[in-house]
C-alpha atoms as a PDB file:
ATOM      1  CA  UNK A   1       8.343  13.225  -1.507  1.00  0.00           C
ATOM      2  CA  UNK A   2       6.367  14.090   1.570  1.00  0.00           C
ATOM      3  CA  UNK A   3       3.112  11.802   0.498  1.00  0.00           C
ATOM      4  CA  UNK A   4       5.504   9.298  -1.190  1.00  0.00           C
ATOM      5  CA  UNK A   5       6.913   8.986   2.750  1.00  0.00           C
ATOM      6  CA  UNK A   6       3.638   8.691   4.050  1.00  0.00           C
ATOM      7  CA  UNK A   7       2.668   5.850   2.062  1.00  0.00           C
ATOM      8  CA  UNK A   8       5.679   3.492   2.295  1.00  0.00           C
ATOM      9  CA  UNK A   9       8.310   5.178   4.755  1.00  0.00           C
ATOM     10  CA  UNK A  10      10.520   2.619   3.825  1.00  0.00           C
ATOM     11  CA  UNK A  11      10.893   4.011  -0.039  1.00  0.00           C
ATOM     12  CA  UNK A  12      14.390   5.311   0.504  1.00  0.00           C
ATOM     13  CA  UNK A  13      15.776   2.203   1.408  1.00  0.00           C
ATOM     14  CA  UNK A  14      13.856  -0.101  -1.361  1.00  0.00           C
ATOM     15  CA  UNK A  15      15.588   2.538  -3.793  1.00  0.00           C
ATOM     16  CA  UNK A  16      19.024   2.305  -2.649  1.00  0.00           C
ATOM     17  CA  UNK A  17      18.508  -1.774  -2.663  1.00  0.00           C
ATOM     18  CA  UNK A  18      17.125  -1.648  -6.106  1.00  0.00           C
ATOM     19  CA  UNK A  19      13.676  -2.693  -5.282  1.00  0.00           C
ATOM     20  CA  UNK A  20      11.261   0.265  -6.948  1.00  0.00           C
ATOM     21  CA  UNK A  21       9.094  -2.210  -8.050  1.00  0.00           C
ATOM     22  CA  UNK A  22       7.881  -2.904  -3.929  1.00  0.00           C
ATOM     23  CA  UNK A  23       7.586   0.748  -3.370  1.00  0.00           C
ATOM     24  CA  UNK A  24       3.918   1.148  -2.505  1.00  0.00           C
ATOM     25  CA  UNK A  25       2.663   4.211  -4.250  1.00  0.00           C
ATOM     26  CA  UNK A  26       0.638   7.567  -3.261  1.00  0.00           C
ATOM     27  CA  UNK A  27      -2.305   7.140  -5.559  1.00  0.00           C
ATOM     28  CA  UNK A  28      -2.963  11.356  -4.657  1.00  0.00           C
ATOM     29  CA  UNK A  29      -5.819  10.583  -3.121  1.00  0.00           C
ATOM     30  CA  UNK A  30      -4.952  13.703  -1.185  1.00  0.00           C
ATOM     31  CA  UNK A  31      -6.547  11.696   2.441  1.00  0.00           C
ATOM     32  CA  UNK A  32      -3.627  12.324   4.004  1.00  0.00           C
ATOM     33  CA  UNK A  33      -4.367  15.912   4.312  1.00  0.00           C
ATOM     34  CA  UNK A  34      -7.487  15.660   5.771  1.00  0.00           C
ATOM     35  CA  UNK A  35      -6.988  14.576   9.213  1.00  0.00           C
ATOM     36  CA  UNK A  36      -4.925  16.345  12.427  1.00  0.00           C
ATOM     37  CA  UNK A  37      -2.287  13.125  12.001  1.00  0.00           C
ATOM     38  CA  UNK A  38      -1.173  11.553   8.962  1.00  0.00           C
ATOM     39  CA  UNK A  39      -3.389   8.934   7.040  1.00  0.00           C
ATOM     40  CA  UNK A  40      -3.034   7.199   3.802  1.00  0.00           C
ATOM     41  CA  UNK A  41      -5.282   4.905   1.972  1.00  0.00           C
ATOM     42  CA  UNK A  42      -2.256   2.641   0.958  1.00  0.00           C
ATOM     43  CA  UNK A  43      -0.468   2.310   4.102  1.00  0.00           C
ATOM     44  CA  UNK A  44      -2.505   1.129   7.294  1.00  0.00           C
ATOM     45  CA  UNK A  45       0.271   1.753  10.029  1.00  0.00           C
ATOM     46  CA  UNK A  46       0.123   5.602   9.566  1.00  0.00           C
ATOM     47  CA  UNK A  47      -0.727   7.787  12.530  1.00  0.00           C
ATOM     48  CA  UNK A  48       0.302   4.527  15.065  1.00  0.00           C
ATOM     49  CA  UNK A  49       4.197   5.688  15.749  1.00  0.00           C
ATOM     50  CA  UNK A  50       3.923   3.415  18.710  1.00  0.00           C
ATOM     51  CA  UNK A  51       3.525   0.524  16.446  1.00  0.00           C
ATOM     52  CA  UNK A  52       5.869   1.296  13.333  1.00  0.00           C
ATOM     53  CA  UNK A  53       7.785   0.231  11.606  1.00  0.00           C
ATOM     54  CA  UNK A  54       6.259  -2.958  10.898  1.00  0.00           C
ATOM     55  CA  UNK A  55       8.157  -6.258  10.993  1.00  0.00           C
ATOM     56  CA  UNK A  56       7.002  -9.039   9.019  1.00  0.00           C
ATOM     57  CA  UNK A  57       8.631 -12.042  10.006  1.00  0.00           C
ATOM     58  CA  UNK A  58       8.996 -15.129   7.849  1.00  0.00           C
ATOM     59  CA  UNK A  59       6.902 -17.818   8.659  1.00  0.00           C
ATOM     60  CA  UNK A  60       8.725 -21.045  10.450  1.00  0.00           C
ATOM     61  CA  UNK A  61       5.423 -23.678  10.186  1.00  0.00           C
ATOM     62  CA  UNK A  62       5.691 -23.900   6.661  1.00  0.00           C
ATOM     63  CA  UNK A  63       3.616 -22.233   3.814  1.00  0.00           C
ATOM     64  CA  UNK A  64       0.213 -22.045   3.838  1.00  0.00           C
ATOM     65  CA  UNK A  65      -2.195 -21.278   1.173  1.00  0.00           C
ATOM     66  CA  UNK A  66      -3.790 -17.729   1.557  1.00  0.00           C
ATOM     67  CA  UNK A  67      -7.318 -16.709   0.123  1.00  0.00           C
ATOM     68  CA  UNK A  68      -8.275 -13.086  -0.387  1.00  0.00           C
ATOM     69  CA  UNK A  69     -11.517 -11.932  -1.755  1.00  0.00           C
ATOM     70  CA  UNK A  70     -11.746  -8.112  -3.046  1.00  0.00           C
ATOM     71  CA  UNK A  71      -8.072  -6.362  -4.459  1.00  0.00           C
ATOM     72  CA  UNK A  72      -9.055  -3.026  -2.970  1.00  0.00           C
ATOM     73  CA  UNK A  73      -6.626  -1.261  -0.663  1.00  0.00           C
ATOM     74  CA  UNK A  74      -7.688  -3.286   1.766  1.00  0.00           C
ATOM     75  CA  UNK A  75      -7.540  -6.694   0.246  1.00  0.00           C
ATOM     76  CA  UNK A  76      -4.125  -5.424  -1.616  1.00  0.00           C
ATOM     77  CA  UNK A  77      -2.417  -5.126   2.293  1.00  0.00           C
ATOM     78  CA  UNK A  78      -4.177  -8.389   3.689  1.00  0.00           C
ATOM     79  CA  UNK A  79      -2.726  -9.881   0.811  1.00  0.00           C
ATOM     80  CA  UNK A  80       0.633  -8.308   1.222  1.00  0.00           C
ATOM     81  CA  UNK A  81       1.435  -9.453   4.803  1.00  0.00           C
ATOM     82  CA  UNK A  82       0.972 -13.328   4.617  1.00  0.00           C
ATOM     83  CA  UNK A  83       3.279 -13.003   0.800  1.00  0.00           C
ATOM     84  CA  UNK A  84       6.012 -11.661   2.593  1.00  0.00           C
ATOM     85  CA  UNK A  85       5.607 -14.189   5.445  1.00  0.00           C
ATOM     86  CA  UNK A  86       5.966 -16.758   3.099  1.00  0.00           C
ATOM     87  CA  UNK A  87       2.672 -18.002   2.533  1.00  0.00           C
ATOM     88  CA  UNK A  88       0.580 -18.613  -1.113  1.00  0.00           C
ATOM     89  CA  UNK A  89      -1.780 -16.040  -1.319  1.00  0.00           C
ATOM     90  CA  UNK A  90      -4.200 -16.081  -4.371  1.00  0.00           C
ATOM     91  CA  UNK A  91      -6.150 -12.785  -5.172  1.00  0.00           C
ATOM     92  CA  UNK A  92      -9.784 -12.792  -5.852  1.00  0.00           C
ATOM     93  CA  UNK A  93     -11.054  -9.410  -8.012  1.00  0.00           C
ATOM     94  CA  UNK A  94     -14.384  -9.150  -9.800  1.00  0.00           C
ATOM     95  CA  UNK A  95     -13.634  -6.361 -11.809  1.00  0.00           C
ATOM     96  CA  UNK A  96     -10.437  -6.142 -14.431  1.00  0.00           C
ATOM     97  CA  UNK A  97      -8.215  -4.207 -12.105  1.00  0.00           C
ATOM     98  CA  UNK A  98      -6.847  -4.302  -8.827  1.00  0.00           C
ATOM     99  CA  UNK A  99      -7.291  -0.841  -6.634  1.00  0.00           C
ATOM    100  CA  UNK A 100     -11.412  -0.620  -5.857  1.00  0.00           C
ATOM    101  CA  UNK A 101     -12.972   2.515  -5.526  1.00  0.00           C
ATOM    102  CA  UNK A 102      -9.177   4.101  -5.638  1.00  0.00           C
ATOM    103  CA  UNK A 103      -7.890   3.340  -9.070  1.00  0.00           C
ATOM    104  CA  UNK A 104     -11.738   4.416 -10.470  1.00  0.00           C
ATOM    105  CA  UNK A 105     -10.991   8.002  -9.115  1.00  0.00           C
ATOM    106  CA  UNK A 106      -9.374   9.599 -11.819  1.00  0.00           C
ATOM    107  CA  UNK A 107      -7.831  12.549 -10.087  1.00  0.00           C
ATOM    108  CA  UNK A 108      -8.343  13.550  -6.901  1.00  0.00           C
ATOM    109  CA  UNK A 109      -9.805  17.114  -5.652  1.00  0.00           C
ATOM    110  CA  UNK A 110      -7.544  19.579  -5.667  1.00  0.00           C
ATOM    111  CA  UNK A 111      -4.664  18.442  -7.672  1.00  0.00           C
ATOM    112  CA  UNK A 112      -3.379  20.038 -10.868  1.00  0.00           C
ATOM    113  CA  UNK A 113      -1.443  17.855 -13.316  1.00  0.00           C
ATOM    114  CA  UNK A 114       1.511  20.140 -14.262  1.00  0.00           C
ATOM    115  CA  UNK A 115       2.716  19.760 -17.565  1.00  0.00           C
ATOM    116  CA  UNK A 116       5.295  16.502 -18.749  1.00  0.00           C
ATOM    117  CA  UNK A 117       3.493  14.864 -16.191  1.00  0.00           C
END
């Protein structure tokens, strides 16, 4: 559960409150074992304890409409923080998934699948 941790530290708590579908995942890109602090491709506030958690606070000037272009990690988080604010974000991807250059690495170096998995 170590990487799971790394990418969304707040995974025990959406579990308890029911909410495993707003767990962000560890895709096993295995990047957070490649630095002298913790990293993850998913998760942007790793490695800045100074900073986290984050607090997104709902938005009191009304909704606002919300454009992203590119569902890559990046475009997946600066889509995330304005939803949960409360705004109307609409998603922009060229290709038929969401993930960029993450979800087209099939397995990343190093890791085995063990079997039932």
């Amino acid at each position: 559960m170590t990487r799971a941790h790394i990418a969304d530290p707040q995974i025990v708590n959406k579990l308890v409150a029911g909410q495993e579908d707003r767990i962000r995942p560890c895709v096993g890109a295995t990047h957070c074992m490649s630095a002298n602090r913790p990293t993850c491709l998913h998760n942007p506030e790793t490695g800045s304890r100074t900073q986290a958690p984050q607090v997104i606070t709902p938005c009191v000037q009304g909704s606002r409409r919300v454009v992203v272009v590119g569902a890559g990690p990046a475009g997946l988080e600066v889509s995330r923080v304005p939803a949960e604010r409360g705004h109307q974000v609409i998603l922009f991807e060229a290709s038929n998934q969401f993930g960029g250059q993450v979800s087209s690495r099939p397995v990343a170096v190093g890791v085995v699948n063990l079997p039932g998995n």
